[in-house]
C-alpha atoms as a PDB file:
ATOM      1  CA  UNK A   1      15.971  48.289 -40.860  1.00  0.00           C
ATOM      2  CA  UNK A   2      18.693  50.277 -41.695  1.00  0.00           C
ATOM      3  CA  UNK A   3      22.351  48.384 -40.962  1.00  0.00           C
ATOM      4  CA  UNK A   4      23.691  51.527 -38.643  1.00  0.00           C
ATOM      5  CA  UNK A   5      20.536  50.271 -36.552  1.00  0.00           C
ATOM      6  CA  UNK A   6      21.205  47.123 -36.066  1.00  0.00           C
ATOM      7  CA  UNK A   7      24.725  46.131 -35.724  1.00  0.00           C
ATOM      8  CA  UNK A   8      24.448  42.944 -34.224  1.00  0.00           C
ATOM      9  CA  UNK A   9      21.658  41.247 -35.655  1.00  0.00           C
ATOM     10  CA  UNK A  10      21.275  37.602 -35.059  1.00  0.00           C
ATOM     11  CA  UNK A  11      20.144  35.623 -38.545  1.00  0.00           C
ATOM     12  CA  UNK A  12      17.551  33.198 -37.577  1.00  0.00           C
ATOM     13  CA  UNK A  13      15.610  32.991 -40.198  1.00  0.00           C
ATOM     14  CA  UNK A  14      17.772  33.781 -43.337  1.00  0.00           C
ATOM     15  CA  UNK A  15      21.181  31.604 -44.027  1.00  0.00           C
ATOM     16  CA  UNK A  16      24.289  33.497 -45.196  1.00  0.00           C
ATOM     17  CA  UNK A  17      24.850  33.590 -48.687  1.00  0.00           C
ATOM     18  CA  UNK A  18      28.414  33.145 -48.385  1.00  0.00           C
ATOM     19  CA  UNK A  19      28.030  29.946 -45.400  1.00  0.00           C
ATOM     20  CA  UNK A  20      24.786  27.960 -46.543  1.00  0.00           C
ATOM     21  CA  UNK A  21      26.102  24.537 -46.368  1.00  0.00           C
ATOM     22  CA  UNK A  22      26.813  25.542 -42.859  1.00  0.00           C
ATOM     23  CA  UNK A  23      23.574  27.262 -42.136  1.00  0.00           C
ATOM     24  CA  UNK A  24      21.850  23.762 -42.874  1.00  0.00           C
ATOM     25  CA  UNK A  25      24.540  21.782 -40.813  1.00  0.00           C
ATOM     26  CA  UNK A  26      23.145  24.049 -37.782  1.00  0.00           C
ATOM     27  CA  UNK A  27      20.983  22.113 -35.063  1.00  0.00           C
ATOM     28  CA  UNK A  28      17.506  24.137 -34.928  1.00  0.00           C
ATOM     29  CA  UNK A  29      17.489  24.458 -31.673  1.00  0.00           C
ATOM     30  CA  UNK A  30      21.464  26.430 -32.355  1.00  0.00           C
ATOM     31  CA  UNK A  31      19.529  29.535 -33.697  1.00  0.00           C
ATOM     32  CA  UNK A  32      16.714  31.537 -32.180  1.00  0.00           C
ATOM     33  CA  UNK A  33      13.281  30.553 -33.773  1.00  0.00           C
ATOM     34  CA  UNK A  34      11.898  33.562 -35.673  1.00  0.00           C
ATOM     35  CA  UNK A  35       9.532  34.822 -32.615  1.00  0.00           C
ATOM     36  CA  UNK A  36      12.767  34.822 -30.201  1.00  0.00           C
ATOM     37  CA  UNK A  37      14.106  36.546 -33.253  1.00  0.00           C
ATOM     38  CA  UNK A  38      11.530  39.209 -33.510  1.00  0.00           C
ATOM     39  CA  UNK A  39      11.548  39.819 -30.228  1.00  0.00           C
ATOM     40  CA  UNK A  40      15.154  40.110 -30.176  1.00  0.00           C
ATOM     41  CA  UNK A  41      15.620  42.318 -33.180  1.00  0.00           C
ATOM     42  CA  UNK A  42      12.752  44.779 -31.422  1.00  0.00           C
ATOM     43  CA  UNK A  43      14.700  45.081 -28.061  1.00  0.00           C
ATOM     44  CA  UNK A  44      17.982  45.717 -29.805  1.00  0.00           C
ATOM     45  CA  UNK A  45      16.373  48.504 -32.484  1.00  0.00           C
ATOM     46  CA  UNK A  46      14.461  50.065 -29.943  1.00  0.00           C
ATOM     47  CA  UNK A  47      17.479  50.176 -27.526  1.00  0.00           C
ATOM     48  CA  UNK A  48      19.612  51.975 -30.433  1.00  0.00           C
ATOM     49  CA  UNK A  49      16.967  54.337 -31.712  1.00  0.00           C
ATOM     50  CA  UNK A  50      16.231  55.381 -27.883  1.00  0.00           C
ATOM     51  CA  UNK A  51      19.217  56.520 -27.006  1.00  0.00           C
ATOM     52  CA  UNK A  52      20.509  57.805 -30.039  1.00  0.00           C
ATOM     53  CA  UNK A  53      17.505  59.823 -29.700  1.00  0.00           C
ATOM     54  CA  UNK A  54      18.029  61.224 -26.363  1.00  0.00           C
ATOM     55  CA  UNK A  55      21.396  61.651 -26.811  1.00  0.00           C
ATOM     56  CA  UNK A  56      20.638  64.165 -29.397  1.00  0.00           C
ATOM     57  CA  UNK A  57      17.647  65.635 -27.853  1.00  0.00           C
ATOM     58  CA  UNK A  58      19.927  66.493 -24.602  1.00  0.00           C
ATOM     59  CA  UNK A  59      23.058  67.614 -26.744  1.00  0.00           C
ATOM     60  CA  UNK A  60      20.798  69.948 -29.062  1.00  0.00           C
ATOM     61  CA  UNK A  61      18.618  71.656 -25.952  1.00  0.00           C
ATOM     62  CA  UNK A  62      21.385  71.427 -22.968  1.00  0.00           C
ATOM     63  CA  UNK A  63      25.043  71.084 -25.266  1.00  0.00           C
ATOM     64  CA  UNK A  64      25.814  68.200 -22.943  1.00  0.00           C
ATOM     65  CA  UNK A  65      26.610  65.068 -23.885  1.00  0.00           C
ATOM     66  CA  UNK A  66      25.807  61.747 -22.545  1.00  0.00           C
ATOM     67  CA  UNK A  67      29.052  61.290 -20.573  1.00  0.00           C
ATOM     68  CA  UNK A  68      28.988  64.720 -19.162  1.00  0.00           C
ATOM     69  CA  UNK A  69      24.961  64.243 -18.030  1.00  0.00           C
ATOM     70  CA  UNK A  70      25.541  61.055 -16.160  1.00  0.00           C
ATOM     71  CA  UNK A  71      29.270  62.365 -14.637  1.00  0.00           C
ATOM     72  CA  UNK A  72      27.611  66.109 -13.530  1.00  0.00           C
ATOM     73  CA  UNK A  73      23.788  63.887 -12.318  1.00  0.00           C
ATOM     74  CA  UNK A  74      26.290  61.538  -9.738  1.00  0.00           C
ATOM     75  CA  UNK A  75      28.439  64.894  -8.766  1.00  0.00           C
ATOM     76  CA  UNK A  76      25.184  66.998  -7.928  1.00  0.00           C
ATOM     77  CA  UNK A  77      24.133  64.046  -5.965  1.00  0.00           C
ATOM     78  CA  UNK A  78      26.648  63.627  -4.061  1.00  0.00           C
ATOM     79  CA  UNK A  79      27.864  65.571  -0.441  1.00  0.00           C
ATOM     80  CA  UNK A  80      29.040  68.305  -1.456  1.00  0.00           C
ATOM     81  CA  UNK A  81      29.253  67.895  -5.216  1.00  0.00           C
ATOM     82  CA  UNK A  82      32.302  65.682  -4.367  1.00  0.00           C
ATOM     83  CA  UNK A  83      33.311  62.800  -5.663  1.00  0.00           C
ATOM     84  CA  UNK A  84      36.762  60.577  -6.198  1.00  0.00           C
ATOM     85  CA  UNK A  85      37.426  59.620 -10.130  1.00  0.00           C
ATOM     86  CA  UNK A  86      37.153  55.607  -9.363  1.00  0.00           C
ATOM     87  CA  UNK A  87      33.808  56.153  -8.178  1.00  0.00           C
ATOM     88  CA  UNK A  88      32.628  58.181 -11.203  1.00  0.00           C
ATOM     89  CA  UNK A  89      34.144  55.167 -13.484  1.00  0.00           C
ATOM     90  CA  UNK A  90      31.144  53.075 -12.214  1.00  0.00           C
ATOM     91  CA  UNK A  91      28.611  55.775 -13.189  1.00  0.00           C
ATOM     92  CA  UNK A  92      30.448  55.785 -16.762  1.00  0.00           C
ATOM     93  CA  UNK A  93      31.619  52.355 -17.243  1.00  0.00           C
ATOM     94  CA  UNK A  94      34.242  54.121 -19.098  1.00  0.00           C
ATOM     95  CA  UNK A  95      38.044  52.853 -18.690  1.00  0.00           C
ATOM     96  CA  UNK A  96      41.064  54.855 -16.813  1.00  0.00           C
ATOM     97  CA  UNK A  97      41.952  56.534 -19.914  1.00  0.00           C
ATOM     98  CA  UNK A  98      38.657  57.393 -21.607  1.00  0.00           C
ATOM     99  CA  UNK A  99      37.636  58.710 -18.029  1.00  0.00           C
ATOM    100  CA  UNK A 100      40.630  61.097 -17.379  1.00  0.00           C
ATOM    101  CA  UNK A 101      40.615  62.271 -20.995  1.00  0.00           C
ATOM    102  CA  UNK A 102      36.287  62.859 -20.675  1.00  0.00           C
ATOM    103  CA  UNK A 103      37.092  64.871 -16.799  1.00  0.00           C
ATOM    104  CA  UNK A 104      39.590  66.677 -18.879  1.00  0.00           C
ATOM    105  CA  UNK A 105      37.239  67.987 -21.217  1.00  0.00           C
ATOM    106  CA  UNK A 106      35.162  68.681 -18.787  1.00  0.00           C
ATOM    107  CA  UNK A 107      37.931  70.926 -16.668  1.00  0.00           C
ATOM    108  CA  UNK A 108      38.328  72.695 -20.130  1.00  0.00           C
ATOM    109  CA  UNK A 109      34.454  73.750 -20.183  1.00  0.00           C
ATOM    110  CA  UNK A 110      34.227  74.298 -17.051  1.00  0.00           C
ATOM    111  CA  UNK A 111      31.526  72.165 -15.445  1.00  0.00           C
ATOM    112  CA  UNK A 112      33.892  70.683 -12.941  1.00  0.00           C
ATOM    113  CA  UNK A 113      37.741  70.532 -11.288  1.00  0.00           C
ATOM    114  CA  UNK A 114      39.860  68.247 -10.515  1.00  0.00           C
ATOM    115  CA  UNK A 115      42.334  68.906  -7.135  1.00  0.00           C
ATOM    116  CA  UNK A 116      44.037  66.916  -5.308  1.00  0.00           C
ATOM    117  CA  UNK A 117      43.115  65.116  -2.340  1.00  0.00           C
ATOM    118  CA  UNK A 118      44.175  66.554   1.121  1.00  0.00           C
ATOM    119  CA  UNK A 119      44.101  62.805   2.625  1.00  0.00           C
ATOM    120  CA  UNK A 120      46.195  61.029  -0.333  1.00  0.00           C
ATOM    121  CA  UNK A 121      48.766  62.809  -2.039  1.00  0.00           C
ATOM    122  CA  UNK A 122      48.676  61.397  -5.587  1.00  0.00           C
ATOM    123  CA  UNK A 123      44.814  61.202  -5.550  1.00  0.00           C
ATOM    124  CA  UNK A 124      42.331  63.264  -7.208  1.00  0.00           C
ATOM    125  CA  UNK A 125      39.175  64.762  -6.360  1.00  0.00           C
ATOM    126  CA  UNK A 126      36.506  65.858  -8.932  1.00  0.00           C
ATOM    127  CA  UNK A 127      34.458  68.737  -7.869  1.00  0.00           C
ATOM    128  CA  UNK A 128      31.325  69.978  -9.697  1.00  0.00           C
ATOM    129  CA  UNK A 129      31.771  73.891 -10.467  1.00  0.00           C
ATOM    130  CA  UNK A 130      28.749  76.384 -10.128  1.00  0.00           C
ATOM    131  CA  UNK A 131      28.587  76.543 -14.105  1.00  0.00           C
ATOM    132  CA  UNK A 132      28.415  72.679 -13.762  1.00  0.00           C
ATOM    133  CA  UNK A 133      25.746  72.823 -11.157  1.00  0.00           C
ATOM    134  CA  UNK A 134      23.728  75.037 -13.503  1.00  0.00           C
ATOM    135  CA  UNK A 135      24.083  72.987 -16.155  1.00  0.00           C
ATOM    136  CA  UNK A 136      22.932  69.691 -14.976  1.00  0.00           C
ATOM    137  CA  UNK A 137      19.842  71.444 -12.795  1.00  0.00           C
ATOM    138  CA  UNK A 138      18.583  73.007 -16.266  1.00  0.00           C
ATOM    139  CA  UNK A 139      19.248  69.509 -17.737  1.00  0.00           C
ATOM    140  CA  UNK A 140      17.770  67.500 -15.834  1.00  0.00           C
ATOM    141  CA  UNK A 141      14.205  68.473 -16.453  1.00  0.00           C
ATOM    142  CA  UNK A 142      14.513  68.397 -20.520  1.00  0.00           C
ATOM    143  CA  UNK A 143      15.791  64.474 -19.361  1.00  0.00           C
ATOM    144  CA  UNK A 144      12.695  63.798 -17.621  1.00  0.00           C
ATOM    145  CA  UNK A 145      10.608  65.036 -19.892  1.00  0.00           C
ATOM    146  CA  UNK A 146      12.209  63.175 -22.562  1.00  0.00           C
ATOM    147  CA  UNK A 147      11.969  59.876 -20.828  1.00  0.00           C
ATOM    148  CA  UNK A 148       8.236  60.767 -20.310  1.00  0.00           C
ATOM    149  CA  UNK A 149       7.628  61.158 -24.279  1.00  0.00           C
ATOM    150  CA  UNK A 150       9.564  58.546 -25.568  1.00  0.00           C
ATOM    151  CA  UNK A 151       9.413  56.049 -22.913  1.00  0.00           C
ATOM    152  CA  UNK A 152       6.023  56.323 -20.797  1.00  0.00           C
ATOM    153  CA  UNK A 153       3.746  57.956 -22.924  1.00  0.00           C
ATOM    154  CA  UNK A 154       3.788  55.527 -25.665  1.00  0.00           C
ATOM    155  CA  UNK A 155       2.848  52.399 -23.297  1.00  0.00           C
ATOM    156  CA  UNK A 156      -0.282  51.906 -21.158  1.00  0.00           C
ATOM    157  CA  UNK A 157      -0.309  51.282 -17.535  1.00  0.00           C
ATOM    158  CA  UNK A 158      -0.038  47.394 -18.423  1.00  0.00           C
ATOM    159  CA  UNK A 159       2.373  47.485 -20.721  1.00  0.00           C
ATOM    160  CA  UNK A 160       4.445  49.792 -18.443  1.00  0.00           C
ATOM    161  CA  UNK A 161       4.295  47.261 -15.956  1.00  0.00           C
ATOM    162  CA  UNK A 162       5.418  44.531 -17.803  1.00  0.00           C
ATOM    163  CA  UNK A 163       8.311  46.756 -19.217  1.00  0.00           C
ATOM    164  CA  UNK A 164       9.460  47.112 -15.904  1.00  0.00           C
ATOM    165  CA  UNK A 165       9.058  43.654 -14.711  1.00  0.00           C
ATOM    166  CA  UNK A 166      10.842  42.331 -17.695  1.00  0.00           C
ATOM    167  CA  UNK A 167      13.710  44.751 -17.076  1.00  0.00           C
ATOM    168  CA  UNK A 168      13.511  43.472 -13.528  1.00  0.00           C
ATOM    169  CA  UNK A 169      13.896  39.978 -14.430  1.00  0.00           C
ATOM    170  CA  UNK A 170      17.245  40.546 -16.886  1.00  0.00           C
ATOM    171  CA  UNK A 171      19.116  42.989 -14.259  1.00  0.00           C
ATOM    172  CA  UNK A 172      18.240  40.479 -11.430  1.00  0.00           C
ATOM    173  CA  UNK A 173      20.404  37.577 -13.991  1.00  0.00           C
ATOM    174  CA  UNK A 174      23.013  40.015 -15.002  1.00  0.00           C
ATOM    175  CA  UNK A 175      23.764  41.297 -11.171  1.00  0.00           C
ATOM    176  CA  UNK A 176      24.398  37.877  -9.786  1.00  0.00           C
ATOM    177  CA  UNK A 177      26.691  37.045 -13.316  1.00  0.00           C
ATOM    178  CA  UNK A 178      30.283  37.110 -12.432  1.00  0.00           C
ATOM    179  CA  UNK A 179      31.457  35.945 -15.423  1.00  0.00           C
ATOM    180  CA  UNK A 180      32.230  39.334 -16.900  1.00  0.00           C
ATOM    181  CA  UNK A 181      33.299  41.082 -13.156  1.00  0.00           C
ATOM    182  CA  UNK A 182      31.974  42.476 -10.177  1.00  0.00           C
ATOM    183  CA  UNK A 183      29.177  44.891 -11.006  1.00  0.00           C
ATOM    184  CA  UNK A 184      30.884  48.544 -11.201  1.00  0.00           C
ATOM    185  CA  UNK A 185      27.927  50.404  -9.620  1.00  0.00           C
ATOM    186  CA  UNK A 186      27.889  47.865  -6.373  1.00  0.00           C
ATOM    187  CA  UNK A 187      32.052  47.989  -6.713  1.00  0.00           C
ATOM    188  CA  UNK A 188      31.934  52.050  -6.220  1.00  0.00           C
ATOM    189  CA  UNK A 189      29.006  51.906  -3.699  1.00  0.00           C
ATOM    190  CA  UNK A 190      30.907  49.633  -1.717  1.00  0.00           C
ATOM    191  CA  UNK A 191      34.051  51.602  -2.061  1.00  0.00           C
ATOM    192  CA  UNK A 192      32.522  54.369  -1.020  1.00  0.00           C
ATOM    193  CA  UNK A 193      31.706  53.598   2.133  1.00  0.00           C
ATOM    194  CA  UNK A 194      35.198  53.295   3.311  1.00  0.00           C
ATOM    195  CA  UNK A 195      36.237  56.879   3.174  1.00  0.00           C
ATOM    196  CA  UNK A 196      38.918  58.849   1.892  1.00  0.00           C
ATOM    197  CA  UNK A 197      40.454  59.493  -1.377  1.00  0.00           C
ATOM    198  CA  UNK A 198      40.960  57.299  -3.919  1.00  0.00           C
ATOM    199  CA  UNK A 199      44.489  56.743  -5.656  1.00  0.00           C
ATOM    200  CA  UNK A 200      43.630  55.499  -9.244  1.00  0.00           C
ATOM    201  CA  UNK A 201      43.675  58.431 -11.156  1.00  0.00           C
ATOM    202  CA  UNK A 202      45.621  61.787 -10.291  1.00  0.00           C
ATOM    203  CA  UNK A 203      45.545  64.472 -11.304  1.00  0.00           C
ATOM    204  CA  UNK A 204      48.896  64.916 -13.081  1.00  0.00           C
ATOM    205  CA  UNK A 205      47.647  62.664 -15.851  1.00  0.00           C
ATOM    206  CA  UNK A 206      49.667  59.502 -14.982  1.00  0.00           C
ATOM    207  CA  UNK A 207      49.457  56.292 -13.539  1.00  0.00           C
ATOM    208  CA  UNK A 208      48.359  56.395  -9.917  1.00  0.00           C
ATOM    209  CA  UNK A 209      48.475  54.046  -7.525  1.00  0.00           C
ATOM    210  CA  UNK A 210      47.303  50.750  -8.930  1.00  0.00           C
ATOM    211  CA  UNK A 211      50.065  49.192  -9.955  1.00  0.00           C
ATOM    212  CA  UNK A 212      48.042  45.582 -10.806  1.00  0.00           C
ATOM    213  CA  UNK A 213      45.764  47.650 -13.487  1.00  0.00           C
ATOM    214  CA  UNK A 214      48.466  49.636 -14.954  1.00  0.00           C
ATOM    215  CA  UNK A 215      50.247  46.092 -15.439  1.00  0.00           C
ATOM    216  CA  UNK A 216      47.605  44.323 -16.900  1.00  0.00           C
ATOM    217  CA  UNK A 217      46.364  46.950 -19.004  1.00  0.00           C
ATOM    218  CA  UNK A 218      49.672  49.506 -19.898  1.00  0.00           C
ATOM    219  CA  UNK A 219      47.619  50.807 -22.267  1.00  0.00           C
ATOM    220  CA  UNK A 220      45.161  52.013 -20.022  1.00  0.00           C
ATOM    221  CA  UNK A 221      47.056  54.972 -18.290  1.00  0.00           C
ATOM    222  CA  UNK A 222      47.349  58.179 -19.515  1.00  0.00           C
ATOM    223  CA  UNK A 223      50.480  59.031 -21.108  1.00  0.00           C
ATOM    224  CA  UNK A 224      49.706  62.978 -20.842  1.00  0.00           C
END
């Protein structure tokens, strides 16, 4: 297993070189026991490989990336190819900056625009373009028909099944863990339902009208 592949590989079975004397000092029940290990190791190198795979496989036969496939997939299916840049941030997880500088990018080529709201002045609206629309509807079947050869093709029926139940069971823990936030896709969903524009990101480039995240994370807001 090549390191690239595995960047956060969990030693249960071989001690550091450099920490023995505290490896042995290390309750067994501390470290996973080599088939939690395995099974570990497997999810975490088949995770990697998978989507570095389709990652290329979409850039190479579409020239989008993965950023720009999930951002154009929520635009097309929303009303009217509409959508307000707080709302795409749960489809990205990406931060205010990373997300205005990605929609950027994407104004340059492009696939989409970004106006301003005719309900909030300093909001921004993110429209998908008709070379945008193009692009994701000749996109989207190369996706599925990756998912189909590197995903459902090599399982059976029964293994599919469990594969899905397993998933199941780990999204059902980390949706009800609140430890790390409120879950961004529920967040925007929610959101969305009360209408309007949103005010977190305009389209000038600077900080809109959240001052709480701007102060806790000045960083955060682009300076462009």
């Amino acid at each position: 297993m090549s390191p690239d592949v595995n960047p956060a590989a969990n030693p249960a079975a071989t001690p550091p070189a450099d920490r023995p004397e505290r490896w042995h000092r290390s309750e067994p029940g501390d470290l996973l026991s080599p088939h939690e290990d395995h099974a570990w190791q497997s999810f975490l190198e088949m995770q990697v490989r998978f989507w570095r795979k389709l990652a290329h496989l979409l850039q190479h036969e579409t020239g989008l990336s993965e950023p720009e496939f999930a951002i154009l997939s929520a635009l097309a299916r929303s009303p009217g190819g509409r959508l307000r840049p707080f709302e795409l941030s749960g489809v990205t997880q990406f931060e205010k900056s990373r997300l205005h500088h990605q929609l950027t990018r994407m104004v340059g080529r492009g696939l989409i625009t970004r106006e301003r709201c005719p309900d909030a002045a300093r909001a921004a609206m993110i429209t998908l373009t008709d070379a945008g629309r193009d692009a994701i509807l000749a996109a989207l079947p190369r996706r599925a028909a990756h998912i189909r050869e590197w995903l459902i093709e090599p399982l059976d029926a029964g293994r599919l099944a469990a594969l899905t139940e397993a998933s199941d069971a780990i999204l059902e823990k980390l949706r009800v863990d609140e430890t790390v936030g409120p879950d961004p896709v529920a967040t925007t969903t929610a959101e969305a339902d009360t209408g309007g524009c949103a005010t977190d990101i305009d389209d000038t480039g600077g900080c809109a009208t959240e001052p709480d995240a701007c102060a806790a994370d000045p960083g955060g807001c682009p300076a462009d």
